[in-house]
C-alpha atoms as a PDB file:
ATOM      1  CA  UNK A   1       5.034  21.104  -3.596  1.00  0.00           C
ATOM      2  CA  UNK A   2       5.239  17.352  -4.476  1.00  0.00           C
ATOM      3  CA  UNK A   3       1.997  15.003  -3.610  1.00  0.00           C
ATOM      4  CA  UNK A   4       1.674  11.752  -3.768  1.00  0.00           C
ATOM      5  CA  UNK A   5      -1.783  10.193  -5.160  1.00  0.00           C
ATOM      6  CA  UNK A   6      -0.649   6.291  -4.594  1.00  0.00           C
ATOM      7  CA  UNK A   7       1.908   4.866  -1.945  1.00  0.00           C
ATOM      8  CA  UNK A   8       1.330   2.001   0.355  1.00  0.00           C
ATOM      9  CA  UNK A   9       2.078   2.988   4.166  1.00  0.00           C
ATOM     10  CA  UNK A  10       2.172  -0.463   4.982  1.00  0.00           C
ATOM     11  CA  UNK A  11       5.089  -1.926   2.607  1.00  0.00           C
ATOM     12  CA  UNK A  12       8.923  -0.602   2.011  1.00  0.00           C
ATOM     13  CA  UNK A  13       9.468  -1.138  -1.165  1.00  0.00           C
ATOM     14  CA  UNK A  14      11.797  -3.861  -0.071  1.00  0.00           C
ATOM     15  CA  UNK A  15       9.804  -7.261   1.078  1.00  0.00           C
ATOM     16  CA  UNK A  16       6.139  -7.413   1.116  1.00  0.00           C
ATOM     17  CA  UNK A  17       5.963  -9.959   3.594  1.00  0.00           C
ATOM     18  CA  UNK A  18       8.239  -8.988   6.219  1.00  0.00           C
ATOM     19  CA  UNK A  19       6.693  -5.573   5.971  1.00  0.00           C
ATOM     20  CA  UNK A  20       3.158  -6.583   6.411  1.00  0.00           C
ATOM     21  CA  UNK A  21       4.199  -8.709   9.476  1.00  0.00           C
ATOM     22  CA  UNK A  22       5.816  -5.437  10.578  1.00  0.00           C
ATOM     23  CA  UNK A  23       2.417  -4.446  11.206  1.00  0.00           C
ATOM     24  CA  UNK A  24       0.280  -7.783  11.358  1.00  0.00           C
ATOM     25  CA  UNK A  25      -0.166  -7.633  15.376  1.00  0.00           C
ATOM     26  CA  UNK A  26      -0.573  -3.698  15.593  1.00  0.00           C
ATOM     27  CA  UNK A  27       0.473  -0.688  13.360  1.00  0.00           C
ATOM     28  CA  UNK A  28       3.968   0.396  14.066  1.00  0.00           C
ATOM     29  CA  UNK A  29       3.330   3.924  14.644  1.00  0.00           C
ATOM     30  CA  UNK A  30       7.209   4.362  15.514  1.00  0.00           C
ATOM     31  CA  UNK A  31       8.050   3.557  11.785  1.00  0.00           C
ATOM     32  CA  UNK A  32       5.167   4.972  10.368  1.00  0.00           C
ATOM     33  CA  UNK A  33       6.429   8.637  11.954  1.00  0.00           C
ATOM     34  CA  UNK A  34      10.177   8.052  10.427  1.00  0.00           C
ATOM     35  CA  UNK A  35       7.990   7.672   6.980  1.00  0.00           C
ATOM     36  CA  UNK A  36       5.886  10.784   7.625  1.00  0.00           C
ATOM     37  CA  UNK A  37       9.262  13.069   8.317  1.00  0.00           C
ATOM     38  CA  UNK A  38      10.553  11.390   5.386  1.00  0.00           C
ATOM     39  CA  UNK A  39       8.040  13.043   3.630  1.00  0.00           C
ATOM     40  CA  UNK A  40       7.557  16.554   4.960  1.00  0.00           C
ATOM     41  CA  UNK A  41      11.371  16.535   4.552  1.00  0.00           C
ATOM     42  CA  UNK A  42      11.037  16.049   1.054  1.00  0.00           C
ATOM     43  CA  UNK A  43       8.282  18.349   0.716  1.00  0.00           C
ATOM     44  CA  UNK A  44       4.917  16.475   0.432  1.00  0.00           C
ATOM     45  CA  UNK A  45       1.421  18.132   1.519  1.00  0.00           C
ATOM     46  CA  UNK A  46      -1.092  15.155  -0.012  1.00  0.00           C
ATOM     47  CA  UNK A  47      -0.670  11.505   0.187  1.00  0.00           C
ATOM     48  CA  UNK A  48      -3.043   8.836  -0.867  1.00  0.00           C
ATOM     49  CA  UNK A  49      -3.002   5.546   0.337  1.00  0.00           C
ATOM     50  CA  UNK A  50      -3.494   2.700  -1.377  1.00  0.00           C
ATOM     51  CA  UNK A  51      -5.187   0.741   1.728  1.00  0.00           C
ATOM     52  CA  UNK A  52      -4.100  -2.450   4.240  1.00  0.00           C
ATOM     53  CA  UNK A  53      -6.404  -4.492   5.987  1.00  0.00           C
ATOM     54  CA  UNK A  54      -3.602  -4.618   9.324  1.00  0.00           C
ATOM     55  CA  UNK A  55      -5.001  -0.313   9.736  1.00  0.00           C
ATOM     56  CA  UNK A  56      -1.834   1.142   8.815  1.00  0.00           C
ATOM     57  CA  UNK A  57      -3.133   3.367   6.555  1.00  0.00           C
ATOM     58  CA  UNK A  58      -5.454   4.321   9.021  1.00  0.00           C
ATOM     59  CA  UNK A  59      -2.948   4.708  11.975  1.00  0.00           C
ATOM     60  CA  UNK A  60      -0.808   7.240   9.588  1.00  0.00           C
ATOM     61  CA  UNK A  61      -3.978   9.150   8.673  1.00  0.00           C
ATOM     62  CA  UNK A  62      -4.473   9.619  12.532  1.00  0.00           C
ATOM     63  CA  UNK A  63      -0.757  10.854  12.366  1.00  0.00           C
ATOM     64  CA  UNK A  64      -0.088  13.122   9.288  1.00  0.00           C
ATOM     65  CA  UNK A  65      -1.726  16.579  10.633  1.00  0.00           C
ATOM     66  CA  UNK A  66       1.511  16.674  12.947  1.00  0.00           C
ATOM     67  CA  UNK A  67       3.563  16.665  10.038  1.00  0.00           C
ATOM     68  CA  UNK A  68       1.395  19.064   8.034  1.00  0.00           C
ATOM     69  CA  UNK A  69       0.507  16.414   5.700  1.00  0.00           C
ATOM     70  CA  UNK A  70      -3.056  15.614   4.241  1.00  0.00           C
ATOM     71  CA  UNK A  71      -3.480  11.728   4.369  1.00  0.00           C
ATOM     72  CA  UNK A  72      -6.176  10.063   2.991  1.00  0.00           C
ATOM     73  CA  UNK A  73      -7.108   6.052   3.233  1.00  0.00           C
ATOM     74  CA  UNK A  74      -9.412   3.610   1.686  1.00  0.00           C
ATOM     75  CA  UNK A  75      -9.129   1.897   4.855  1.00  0.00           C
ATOM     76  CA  UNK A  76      -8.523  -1.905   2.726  1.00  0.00           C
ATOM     77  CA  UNK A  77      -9.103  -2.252  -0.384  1.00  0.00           C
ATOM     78  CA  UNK A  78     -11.927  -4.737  -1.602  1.00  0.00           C
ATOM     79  CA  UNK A  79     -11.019  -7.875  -3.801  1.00  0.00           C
ATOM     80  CA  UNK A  80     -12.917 -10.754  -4.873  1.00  0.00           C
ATOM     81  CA  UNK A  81     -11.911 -14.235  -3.414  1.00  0.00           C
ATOM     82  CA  UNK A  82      -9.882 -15.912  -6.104  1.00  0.00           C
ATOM     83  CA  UNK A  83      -8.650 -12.662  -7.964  1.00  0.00           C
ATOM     84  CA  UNK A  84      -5.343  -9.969  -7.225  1.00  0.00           C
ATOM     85  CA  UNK A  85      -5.437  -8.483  -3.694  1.00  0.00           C
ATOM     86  CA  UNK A  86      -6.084 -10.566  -1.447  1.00  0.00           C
ATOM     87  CA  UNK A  87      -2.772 -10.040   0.251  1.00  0.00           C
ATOM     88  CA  UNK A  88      -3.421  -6.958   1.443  1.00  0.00           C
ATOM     89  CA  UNK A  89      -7.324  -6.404   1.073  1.00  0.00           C
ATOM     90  CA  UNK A  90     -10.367  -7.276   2.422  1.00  0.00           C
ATOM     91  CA  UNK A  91     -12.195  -9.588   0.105  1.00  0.00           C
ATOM     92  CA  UNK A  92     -15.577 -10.573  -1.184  1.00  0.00           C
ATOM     93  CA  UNK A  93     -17.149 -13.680  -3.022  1.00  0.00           C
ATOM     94  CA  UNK A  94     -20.264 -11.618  -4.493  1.00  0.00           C
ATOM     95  CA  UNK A  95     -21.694  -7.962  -4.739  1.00  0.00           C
ATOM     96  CA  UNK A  96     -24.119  -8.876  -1.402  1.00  0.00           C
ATOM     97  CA  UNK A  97     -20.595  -9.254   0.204  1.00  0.00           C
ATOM     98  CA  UNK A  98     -19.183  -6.223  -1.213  1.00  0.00           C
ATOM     99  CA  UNK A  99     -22.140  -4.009  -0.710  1.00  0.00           C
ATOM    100  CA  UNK A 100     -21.891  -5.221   3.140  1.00  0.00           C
ATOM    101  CA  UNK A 101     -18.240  -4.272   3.061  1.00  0.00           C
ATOM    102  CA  UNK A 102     -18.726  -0.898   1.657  1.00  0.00           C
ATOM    103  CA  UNK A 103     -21.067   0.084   4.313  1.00  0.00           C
ATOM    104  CA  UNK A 104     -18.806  -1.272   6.641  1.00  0.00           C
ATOM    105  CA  UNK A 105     -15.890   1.063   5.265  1.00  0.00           C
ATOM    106  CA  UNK A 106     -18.487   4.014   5.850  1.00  0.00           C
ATOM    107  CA  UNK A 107     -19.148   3.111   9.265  1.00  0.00           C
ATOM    108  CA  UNK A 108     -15.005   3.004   9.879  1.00  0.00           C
ATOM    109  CA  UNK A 109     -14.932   6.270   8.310  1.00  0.00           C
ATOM    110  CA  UNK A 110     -12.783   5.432   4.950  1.00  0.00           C
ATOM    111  CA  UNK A 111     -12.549   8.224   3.267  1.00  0.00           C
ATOM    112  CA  UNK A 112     -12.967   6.860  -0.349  1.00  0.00           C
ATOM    113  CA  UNK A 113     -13.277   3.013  -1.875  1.00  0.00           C
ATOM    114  CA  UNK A 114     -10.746   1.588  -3.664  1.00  0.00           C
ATOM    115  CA  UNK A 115     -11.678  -1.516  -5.782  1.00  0.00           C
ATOM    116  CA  UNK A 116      -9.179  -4.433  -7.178  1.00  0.00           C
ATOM    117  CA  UNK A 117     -10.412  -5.139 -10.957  1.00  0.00           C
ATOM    118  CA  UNK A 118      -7.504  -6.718 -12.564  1.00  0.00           C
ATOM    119  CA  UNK A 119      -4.274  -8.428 -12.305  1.00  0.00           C
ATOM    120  CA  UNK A 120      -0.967  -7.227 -12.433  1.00  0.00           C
ATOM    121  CA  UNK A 121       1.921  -6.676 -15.491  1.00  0.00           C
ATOM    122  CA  UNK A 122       3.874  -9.647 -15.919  1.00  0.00           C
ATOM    123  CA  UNK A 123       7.646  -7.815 -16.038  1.00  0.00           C
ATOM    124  CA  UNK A 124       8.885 -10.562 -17.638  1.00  0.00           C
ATOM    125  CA  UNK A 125       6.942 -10.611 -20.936  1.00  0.00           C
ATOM    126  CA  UNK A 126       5.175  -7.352 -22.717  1.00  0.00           C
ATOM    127  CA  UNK A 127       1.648  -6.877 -22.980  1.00  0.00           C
ATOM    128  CA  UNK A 128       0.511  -9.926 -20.499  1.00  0.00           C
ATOM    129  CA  UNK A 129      -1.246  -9.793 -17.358  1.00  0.00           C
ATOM    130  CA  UNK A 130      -1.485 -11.760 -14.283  1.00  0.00           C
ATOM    131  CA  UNK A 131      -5.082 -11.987 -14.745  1.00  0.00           C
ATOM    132  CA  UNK A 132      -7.755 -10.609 -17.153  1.00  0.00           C
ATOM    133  CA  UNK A 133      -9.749  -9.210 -14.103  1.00  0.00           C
ATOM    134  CA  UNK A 134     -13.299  -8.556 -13.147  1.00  0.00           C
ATOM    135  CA  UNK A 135     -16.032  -8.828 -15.920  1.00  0.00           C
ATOM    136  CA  UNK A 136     -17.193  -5.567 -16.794  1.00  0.00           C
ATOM    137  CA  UNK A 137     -20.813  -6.278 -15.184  1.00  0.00           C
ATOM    138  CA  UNK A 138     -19.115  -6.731 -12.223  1.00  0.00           C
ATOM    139  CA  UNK A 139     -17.228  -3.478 -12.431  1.00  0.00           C
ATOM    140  CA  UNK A 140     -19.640  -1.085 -12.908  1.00  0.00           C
ATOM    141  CA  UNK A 141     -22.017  -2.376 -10.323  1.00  0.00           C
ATOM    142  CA  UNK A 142     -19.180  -2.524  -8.018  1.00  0.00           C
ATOM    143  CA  UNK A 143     -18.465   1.145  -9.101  1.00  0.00           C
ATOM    144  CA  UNK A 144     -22.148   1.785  -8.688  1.00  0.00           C
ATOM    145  CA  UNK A 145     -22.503   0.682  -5.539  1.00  0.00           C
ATOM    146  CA  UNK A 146     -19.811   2.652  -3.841  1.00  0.00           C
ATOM    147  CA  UNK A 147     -20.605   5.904  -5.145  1.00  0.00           C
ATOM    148  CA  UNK A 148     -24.576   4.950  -4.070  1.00  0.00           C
ATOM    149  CA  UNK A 149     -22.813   4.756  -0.716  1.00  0.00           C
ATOM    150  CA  UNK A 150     -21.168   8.742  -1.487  1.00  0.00           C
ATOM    151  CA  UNK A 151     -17.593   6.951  -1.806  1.00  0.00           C
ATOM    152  CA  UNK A 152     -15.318   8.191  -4.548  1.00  0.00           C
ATOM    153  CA  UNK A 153     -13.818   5.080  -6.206  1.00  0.00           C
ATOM    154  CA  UNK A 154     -10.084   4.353  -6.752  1.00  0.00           C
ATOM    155  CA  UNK A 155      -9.487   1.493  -9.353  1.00  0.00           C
ATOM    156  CA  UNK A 156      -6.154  -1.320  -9.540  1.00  0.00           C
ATOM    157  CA  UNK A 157      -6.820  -1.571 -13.091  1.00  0.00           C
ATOM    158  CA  UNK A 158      -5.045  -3.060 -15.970  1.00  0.00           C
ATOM    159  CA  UNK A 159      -5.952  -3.728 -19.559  1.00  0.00           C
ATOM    160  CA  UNK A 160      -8.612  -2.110 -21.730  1.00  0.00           C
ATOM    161  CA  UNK A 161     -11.032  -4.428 -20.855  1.00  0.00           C
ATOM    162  CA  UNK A 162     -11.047  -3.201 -17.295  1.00  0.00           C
ATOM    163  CA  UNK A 163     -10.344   0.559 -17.800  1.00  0.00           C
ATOM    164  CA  UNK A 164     -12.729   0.832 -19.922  1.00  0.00           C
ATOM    165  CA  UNK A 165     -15.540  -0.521 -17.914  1.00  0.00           C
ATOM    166  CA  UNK A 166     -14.362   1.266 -14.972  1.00  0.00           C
ATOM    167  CA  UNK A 167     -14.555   4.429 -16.914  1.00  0.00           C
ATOM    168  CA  UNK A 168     -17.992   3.821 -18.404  1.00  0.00           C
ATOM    169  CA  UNK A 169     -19.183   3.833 -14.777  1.00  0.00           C
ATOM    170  CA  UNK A 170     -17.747   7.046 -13.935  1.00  0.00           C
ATOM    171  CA  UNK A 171     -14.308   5.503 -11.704  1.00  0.00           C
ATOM    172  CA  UNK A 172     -13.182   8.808 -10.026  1.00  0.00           C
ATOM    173  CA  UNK A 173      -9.530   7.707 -10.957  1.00  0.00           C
ATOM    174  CA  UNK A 174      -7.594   4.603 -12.392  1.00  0.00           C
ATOM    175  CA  UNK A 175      -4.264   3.262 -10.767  1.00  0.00           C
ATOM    176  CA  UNK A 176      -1.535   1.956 -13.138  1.00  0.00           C
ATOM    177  CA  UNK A 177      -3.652   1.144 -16.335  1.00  0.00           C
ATOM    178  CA  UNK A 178      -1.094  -0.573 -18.391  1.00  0.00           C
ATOM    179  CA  UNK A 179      -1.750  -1.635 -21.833  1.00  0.00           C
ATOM    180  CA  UNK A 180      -4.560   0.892 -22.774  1.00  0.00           C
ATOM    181  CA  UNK A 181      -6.127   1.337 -26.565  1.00  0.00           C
ATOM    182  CA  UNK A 182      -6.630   4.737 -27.686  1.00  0.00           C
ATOM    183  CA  UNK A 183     -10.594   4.297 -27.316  1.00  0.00           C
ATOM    184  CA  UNK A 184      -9.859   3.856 -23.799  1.00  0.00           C
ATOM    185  CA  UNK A 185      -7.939   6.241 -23.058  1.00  0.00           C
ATOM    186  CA  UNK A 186     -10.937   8.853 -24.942  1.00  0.00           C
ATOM    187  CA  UNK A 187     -13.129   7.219 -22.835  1.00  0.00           C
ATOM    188  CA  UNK A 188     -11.364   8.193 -19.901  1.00  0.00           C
ATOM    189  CA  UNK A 189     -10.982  11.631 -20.920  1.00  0.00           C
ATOM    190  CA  UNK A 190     -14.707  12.179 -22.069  1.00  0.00           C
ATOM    191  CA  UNK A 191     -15.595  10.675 -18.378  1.00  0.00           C
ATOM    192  CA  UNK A 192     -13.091  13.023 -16.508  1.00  0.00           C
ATOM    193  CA  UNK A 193     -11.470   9.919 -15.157  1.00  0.00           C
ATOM    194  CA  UNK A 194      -7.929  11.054 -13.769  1.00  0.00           C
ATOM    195  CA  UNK A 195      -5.288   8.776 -14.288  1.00  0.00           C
ATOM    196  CA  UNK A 196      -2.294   8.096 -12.136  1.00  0.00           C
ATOM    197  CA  UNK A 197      -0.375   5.972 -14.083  1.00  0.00           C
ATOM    198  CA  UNK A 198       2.588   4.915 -11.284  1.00  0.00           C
ATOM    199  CA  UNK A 199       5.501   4.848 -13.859  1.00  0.00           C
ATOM    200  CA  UNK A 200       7.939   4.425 -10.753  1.00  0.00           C
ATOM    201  CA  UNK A 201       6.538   1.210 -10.313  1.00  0.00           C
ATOM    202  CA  UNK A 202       7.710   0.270 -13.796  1.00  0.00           C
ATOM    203  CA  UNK A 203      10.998   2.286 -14.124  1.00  0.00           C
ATOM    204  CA  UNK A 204      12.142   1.618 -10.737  1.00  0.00           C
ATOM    205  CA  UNK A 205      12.534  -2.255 -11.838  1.00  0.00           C
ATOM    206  CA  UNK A 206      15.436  -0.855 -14.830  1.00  0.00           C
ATOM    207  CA  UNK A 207      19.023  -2.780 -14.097  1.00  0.00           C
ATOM    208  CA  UNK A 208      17.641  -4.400 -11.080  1.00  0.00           C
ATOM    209  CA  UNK A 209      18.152  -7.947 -12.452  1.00  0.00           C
ATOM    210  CA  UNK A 210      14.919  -9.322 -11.246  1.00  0.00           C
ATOM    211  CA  UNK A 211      12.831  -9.382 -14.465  1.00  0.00           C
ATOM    212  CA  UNK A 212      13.682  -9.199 -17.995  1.00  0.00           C
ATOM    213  CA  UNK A 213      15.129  -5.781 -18.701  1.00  0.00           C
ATOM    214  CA  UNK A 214      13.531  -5.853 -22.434  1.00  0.00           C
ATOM    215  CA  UNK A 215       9.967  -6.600 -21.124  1.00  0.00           C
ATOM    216  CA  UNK A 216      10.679  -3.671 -18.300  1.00  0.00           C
ATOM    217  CA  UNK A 217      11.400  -1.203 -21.048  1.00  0.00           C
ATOM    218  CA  UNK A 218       8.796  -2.095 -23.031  1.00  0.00           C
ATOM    219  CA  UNK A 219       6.425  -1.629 -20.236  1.00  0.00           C
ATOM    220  CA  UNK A 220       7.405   1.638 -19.583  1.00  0.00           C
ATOM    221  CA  UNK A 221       7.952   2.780 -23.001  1.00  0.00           C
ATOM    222  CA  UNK A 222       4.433   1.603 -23.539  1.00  0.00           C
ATOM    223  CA  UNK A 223       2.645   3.661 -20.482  1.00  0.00           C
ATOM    224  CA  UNK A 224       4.766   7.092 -21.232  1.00  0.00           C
ATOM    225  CA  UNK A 225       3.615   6.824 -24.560  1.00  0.00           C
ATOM    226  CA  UNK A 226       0.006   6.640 -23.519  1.00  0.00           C
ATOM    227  CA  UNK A 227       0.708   9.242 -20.611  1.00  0.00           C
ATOM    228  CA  UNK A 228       1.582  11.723 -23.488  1.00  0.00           C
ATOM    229  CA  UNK A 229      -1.146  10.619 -25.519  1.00  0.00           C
ATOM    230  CA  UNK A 230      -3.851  11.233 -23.100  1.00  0.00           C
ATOM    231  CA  UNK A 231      -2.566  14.091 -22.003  1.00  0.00           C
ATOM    232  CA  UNK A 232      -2.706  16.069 -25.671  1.00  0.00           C
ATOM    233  CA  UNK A 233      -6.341  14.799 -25.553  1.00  0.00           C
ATOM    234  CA  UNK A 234      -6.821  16.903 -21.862  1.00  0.00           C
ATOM    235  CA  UNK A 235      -6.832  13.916 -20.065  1.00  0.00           C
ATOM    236  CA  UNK A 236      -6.731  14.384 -16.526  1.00  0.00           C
ATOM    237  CA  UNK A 237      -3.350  12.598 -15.142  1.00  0.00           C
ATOM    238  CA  UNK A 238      -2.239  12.574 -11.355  1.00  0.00           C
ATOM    239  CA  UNK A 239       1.439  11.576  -9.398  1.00  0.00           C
ATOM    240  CA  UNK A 240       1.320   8.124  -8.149  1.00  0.00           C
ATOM    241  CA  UNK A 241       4.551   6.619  -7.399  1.00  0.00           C
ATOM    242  CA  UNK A 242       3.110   2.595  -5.679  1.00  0.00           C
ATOM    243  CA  UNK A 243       4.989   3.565  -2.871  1.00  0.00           C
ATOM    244  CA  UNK A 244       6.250   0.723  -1.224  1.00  0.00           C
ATOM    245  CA  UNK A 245       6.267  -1.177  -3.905  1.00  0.00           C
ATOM    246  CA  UNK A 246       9.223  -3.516  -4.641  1.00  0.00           C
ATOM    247  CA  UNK A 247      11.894  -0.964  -5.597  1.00  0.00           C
ATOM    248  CA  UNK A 248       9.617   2.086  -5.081  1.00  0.00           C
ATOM    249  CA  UNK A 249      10.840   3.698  -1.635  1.00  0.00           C
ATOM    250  CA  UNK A 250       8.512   6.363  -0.080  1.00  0.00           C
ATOM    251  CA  UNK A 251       9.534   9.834  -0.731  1.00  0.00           C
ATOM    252  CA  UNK A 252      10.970   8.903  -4.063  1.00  0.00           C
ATOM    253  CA  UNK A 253      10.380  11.333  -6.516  1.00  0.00           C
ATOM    254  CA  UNK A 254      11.079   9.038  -9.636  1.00  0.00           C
ATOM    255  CA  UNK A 255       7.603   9.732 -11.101  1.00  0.00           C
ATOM    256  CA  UNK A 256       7.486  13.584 -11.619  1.00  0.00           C
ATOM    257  CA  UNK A 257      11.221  12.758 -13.543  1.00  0.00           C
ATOM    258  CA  UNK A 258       9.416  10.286 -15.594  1.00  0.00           C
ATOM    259  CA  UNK A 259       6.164  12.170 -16.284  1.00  0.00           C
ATOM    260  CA  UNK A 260       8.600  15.040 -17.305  1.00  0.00           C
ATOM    261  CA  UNK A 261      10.261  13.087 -20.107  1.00  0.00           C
ATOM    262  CA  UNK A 262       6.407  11.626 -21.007  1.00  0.00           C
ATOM    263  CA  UNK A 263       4.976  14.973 -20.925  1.00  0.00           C
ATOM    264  CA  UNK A 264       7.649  16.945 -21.727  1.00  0.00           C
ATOM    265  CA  UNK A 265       7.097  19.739 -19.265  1.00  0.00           C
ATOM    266  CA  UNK A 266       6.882  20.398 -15.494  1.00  0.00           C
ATOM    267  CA  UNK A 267       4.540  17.741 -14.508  1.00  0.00           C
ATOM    268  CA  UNK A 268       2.915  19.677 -11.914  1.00  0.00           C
ATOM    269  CA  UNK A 269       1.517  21.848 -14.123  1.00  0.00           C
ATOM    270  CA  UNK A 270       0.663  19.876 -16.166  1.00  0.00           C
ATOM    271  CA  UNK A 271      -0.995  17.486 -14.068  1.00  0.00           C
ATOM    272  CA  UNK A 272      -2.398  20.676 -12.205  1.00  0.00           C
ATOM    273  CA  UNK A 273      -6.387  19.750 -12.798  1.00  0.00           C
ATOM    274  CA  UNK A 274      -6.013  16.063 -12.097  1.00  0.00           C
ATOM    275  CA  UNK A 275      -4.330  16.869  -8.421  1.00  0.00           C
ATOM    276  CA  UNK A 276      -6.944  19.642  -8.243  1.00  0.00           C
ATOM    277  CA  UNK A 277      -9.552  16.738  -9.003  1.00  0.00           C
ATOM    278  CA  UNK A 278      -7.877  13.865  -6.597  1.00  0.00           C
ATOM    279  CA  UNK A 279      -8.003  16.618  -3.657  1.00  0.00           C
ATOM    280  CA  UNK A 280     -11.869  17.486  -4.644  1.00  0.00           C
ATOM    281  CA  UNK A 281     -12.653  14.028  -5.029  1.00  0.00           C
ATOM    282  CA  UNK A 282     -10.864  12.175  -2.700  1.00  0.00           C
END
C-alpha cells in the first residue's frame, strides 16, 4: 500500500496563498475530508505532514482514523526570522526562542519537530539555492535540542552544507536534499538518516512553462542520480511527494514512478527499511 512521508494538508498544489487563506480563520474540515477519501481511495495507510501554523495539519490528524489512515503532524514547522518558512511556520530569532517553541509543540502534542535549515532550488538555474541556510552550529543545536525534548526531527534541507550538519547531529530524516556530494550522502547513510527526496516536487514542474525546462531537468536528473547512489550504499530512502506543492496534487503517485526509474525496481521494496524507520520514528 502507498504512504506518503511529506504532503502539506494545508496547500493544493495550485496557489499557496489562496489555499492558506482557505484555512487562515479556521481549518476547513469539509475540504480536508474530500482530501482524506482522496487518499484511502487511492490506497494510502501513512501520511506525514509537513506542518501549518493555521492547525490544519492538526485538524486532519484529528480526522484520518475514520478513513483508516495514520496521520502524523509537526504541528508548524520552526524557522528563523529572516530565513525560508516563514509563510507557513512558526518562527524564531534565537535558540532561547526555539527551545521555548519546542516545548510548546510538546505541550500541543506534535508528534515530531520539523526544522527549516535551508532555502529552496532555484528552477530556473541548476545547482543554486534560494538561500545557503542555517550555519551548521545552529543546526545541530537546533537538532539537539528537539530530540533533548524526545522529538524526532524532520529537516527542509538543501545543499551539502546543511545535510551534512543535519546528519552529523543524528536528523531522523532529510526532506528534498538537492545538490548533495557523495561525502554527504555516506554521511547520511553511516548516521541512518532516511531520506525522502520529493522528486514529484521537481518532475511535476516538466512542460509546465513556469521555469526553465533545462534547469528542471537538470534538477531532477541530478537528485535521481543521487537517489540511486545512496541507495547502492544502503541508504535509507522514504516516499515524499511535497504534496500540495505547486503542481504536486495530493494522492499523486508521481514519486514511486520516479523512484522506480532512479532505483530501478519496485520502490516499495526497496524503500522498505526507510518507511519501516519513518513509522518507528515518527
Amino acid at each position: 500500500m502507498p504512504i506518503d512521508c511529506h504532503i502539506h494538508m494545508i496547500l493544493d498544489g495550485d496557489n499557496w496563498k489562496t489555499a492558506i487563506d482557505r484555512h487562515r480563520a479556521a481549518p476547513d474540515t469539509t475540504w480536508i475530508r474530500g482530501i482524506l477519501q482522496r487518499y484511502r481511495e487511492r490506497g494510502f495507510t501513512y501520511l506525514r505532514d509537513g506542518g501549518d501554523r493555521w492547525g490544519a495539519g492538526k485538524a486532519a490528524r484529528a480526522l484520518a482514523p475514520e478513513y483508516g489512515i495514520t496521520y502524523k503532524t509537526p504541528l508548524a514547522p520552526l524557522c528563523k526570522q529572516g530565513h525560508y518558512g516563514g509563510f507557513i511556520g512558526e518562527t524564531f530569532s534565537d535558540l532561547r526562542e526555539y527551545a521555548h517553541l519546542v516545548q510548546q509543540h510538546r505541550e500541543q502534542g506534535a508528534d515530531f519537530i520539523k526544522v527549516m535549515i535551508s532555502g529552496l532550488m532555484d528552477f530556473d538555474r541548476f545547482g543554486v539555492l534560494t538561500e545557503e541556510g542555517l550555519s551548521p552550529e545552529e543546526i545541530r543545536e537546533m537538532i539537539h535540542i528537539a530530540h533533548e525534548e524526545g522529538f524526532s526531527v524532520m529537516a527542509h534541507a538543501n545543499g551539502s552544507r546543511a545535510v551534512e550538519a543535519a546528519a552529523e547531529a543524528g536528523v531522523d530524516s532529510v526532506e528534498h536534499g538537492a545538490y548533495l556530494h557523495r561525502d554527504v550522502l555516506c554521511a547520511m547513510e553511516e548516521m541512518g538518516t532516511v531520506w525522502v527526496p520529493t522528486l514529484s516536487a521537481v518532475g511535476n514542474l516538466r512542460g509546465k512553462g513556469r521555469f526553465s525546462e533545462e534547469a528542471v531537468r537538470a534538477i531532477l536528473k541530478s537528485a535521481m542520480e543521487n537517489v540511486r547512489t545512496f541507495a547502492e550504499m544502503g541508504g535509507l530512502l522514504a516516499p515524499g511527494t511535497d504534496a500540495g506543492a505547486w503542481a504536486v496534487h495530493h494522492g499523486d503517485m508521481t514519486e514511486y514512478q520516479l523512484l522506480a526509474q532512479a532505483l530501478g525496481e519496485d520502490p516499495e521494496q526497496a524503500a522498505e527499511a526507510g518507511i519501516q524507520r519513518i513509522r518507528e520514528k515518527f
